[in-house]
N, C-alpha and C. Protein backbone atom coordinates (compact mmCIF):
# COMPACT_ATOMS: atom_id res chain seq x y z
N UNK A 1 -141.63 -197.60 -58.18
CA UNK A 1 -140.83 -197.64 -56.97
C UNK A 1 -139.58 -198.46 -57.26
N UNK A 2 -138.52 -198.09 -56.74
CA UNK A 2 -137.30 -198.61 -57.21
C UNK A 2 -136.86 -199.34 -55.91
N UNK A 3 -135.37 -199.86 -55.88
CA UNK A 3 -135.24 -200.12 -54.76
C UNK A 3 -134.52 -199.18 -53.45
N UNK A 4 -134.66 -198.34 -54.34
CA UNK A 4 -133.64 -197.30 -53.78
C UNK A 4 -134.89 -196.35 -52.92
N UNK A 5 -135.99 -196.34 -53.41
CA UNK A 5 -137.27 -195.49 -52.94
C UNK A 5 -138.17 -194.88 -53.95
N UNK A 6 -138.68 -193.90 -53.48
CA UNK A 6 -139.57 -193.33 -54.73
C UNK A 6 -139.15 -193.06 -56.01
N UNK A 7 -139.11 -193.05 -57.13
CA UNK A 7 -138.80 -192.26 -57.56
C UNK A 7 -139.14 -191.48 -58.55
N UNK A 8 -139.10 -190.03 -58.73
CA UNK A 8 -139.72 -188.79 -59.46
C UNK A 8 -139.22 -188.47 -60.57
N UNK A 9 -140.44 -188.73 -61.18
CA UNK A 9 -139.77 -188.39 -62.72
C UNK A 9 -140.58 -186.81 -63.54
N UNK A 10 -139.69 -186.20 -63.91
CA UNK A 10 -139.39 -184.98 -64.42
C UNK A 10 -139.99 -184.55 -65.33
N UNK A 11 -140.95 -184.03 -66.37
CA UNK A 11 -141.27 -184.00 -67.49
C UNK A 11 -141.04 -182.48 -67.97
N UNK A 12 -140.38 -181.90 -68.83
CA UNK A 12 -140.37 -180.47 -69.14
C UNK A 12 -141.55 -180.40 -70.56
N UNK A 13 -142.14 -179.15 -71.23
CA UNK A 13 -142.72 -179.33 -71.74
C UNK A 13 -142.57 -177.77 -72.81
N UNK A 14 -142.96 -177.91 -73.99
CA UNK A 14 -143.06 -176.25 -74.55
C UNK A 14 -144.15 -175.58 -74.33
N UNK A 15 -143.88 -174.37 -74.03
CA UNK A 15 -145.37 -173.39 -74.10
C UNK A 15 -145.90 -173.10 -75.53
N UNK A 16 -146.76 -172.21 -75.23
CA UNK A 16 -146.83 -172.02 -76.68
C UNK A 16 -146.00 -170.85 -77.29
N UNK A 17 -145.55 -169.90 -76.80
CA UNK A 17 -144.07 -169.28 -77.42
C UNK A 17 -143.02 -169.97 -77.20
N UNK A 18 -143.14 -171.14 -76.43
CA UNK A 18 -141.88 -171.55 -77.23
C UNK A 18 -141.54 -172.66 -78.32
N UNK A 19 -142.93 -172.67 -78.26
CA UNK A 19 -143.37 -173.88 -79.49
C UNK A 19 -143.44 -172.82 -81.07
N UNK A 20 -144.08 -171.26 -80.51
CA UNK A 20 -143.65 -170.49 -81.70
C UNK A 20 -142.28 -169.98 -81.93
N UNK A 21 -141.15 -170.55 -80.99
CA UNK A 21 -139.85 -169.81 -81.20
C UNK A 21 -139.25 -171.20 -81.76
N UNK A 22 -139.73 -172.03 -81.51
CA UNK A 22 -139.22 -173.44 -82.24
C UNK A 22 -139.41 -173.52 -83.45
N UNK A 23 -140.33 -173.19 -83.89
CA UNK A 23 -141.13 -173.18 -85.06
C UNK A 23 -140.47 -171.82 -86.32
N UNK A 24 -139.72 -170.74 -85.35
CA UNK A 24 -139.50 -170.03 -86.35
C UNK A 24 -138.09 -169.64 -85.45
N UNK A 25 -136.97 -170.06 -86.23
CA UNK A 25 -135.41 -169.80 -85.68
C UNK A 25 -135.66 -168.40 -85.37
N UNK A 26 -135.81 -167.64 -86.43
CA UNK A 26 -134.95 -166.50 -86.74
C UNK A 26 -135.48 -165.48 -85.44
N UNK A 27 -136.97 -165.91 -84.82
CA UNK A 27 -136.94 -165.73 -83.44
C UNK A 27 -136.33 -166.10 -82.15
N UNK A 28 -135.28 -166.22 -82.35
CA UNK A 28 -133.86 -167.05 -81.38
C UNK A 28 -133.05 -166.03 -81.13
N UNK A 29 -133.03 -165.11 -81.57
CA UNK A 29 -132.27 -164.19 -81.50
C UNK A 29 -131.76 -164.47 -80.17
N UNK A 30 -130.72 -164.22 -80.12
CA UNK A 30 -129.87 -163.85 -78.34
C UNK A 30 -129.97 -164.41 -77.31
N UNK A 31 -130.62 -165.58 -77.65
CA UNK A 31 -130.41 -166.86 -76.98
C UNK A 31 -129.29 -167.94 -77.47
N UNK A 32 -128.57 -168.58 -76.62
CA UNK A 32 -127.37 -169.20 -76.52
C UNK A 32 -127.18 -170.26 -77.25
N UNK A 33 -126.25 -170.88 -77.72
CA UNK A 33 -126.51 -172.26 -78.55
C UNK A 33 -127.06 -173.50 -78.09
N UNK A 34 -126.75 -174.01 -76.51
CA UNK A 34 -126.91 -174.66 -75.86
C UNK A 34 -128.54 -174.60 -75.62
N UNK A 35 -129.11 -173.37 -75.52
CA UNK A 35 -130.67 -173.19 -75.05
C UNK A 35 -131.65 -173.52 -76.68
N UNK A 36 -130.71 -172.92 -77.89
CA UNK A 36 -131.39 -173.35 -78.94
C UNK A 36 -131.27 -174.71 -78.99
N UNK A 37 -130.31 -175.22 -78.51
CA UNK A 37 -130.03 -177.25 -79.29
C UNK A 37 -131.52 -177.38 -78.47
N UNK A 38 -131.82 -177.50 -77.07
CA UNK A 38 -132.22 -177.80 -76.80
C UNK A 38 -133.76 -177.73 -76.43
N UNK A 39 -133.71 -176.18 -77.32
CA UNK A 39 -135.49 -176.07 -77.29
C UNK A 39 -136.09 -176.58 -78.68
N UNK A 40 -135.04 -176.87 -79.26
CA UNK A 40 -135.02 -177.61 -80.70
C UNK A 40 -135.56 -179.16 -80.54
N UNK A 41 -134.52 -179.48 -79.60
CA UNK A 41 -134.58 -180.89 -79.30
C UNK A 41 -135.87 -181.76 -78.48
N UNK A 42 -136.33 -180.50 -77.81
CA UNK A 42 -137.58 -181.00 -77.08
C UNK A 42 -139.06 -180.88 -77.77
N UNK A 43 -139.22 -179.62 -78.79
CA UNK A 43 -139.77 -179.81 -80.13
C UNK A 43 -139.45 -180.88 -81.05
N UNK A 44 -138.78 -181.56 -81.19
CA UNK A 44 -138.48 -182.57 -82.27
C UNK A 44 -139.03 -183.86 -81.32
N UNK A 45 -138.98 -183.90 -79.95
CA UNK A 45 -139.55 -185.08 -79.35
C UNK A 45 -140.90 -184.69 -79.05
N UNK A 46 -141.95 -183.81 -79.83
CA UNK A 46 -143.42 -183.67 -79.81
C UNK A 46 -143.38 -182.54 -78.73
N UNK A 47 -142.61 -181.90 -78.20
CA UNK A 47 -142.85 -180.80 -77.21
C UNK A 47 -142.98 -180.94 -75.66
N UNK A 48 -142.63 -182.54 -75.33
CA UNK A 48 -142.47 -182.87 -74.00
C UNK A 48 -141.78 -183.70 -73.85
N UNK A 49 -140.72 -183.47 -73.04
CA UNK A 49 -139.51 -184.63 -73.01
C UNK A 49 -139.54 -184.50 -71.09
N UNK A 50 -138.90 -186.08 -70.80
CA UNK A 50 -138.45 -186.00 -69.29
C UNK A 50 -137.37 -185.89 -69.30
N UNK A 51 -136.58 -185.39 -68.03
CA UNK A 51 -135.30 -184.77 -67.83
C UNK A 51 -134.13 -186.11 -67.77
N UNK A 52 -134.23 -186.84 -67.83
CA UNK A 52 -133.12 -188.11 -67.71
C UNK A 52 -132.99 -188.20 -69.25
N UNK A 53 -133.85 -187.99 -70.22
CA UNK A 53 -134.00 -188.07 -71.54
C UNK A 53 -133.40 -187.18 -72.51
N UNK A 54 -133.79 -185.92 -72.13
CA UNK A 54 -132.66 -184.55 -72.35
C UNK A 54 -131.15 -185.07 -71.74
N UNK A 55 -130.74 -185.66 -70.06
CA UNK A 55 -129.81 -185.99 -70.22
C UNK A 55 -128.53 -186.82 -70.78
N UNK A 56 -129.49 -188.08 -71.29
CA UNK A 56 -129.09 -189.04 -71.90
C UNK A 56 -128.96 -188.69 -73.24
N UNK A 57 -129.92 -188.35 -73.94
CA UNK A 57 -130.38 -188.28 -75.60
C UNK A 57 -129.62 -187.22 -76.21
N UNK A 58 -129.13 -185.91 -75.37
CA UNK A 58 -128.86 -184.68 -75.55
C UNK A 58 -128.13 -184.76 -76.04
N UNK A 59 -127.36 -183.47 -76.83
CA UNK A 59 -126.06 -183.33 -77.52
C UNK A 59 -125.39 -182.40 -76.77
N UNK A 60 -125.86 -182.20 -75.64
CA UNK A 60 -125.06 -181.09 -74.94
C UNK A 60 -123.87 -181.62 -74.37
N UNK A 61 -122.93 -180.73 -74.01
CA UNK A 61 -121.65 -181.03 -73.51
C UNK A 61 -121.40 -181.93 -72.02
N UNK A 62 -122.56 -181.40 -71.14
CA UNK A 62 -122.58 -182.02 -70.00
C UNK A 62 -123.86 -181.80 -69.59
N UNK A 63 -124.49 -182.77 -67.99
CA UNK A 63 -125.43 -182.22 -67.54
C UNK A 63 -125.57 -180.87 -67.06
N UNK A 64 -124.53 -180.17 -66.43
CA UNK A 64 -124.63 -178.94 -66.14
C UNK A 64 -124.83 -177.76 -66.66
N UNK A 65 -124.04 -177.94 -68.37
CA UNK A 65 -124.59 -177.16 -69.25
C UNK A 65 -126.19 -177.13 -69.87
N UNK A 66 -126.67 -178.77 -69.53
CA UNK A 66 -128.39 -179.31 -69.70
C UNK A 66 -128.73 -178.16 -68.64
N UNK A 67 -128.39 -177.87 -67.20
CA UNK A 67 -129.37 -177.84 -65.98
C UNK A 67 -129.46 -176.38 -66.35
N UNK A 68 -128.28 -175.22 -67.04
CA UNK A 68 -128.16 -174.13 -67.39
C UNK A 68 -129.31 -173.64 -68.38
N UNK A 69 -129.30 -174.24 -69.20
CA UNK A 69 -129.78 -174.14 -70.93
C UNK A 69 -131.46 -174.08 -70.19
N UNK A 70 -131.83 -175.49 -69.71
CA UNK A 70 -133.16 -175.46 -69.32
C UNK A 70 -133.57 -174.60 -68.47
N UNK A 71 -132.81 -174.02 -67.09
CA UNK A 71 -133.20 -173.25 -66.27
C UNK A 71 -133.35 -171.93 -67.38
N UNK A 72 -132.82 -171.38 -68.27
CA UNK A 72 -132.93 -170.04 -68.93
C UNK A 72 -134.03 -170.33 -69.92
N UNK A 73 -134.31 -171.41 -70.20
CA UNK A 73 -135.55 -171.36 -71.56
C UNK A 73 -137.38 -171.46 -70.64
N UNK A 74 -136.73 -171.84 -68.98
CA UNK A 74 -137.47 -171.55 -68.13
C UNK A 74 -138.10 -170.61 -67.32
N UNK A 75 -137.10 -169.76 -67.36
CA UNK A 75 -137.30 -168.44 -66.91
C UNK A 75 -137.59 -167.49 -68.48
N UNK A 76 -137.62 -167.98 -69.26
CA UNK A 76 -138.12 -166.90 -70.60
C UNK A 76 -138.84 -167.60 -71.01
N UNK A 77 -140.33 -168.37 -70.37
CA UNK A 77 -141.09 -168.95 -70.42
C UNK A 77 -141.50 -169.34 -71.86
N UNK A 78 -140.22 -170.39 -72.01
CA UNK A 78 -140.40 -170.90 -73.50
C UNK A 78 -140.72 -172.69 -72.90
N UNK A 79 -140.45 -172.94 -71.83
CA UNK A 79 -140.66 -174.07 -71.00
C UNK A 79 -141.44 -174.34 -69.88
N UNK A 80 -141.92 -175.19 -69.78
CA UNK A 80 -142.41 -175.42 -68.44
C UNK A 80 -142.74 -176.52 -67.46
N UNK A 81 -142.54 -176.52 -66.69
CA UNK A 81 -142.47 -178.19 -66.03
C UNK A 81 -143.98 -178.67 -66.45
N UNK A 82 -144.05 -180.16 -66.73
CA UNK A 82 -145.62 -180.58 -66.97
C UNK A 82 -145.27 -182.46 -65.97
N UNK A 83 -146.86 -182.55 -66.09
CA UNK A 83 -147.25 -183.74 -65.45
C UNK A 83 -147.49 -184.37 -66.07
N UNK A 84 -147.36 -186.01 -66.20
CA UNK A 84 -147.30 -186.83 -67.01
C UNK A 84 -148.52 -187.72 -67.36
């Protein structure tokens, strides 16, 4: 609890295709650079990272390009929200 109020923390996580698309580039095909840094990047932190962590740690250009990249590796169920 902060002083500000609750607060919720985020955890994204790999599935297991996308732990096998991490594992093998050349299955990346036609996915974007921004969605590879970063399904890269959440494999290299053991396959579960929280979202302030991707924002901070990231190499991406901005958060918005973060909120992009993750929403698409989300919907091509290479991601998935997890509980901590």
């Amino acid at each position: 609890m902060s002083m500000y109020g609750r607060v919720e923390v985020v955890y994204y996580q790999l599935t297991p295709l996308g732990t096998q698309r991490a594992q093998n580039p050349a299955q990346m095909r036609g996915l974007d650079s921004a969605s590879k840094g970063l399904l890269e990047e959440i494999a290299q932190h053991g396959g579960t990272m929280e979202w302030d962590e991707m924002k901070f740690m990231g190499s991406l250009d901005s958060p918005s390009v973060l909120s992009v990249a993750l929403r698409r590796l989300v919907d091509l169920g290479y991601v998935a929200p997890a509980t901590p």
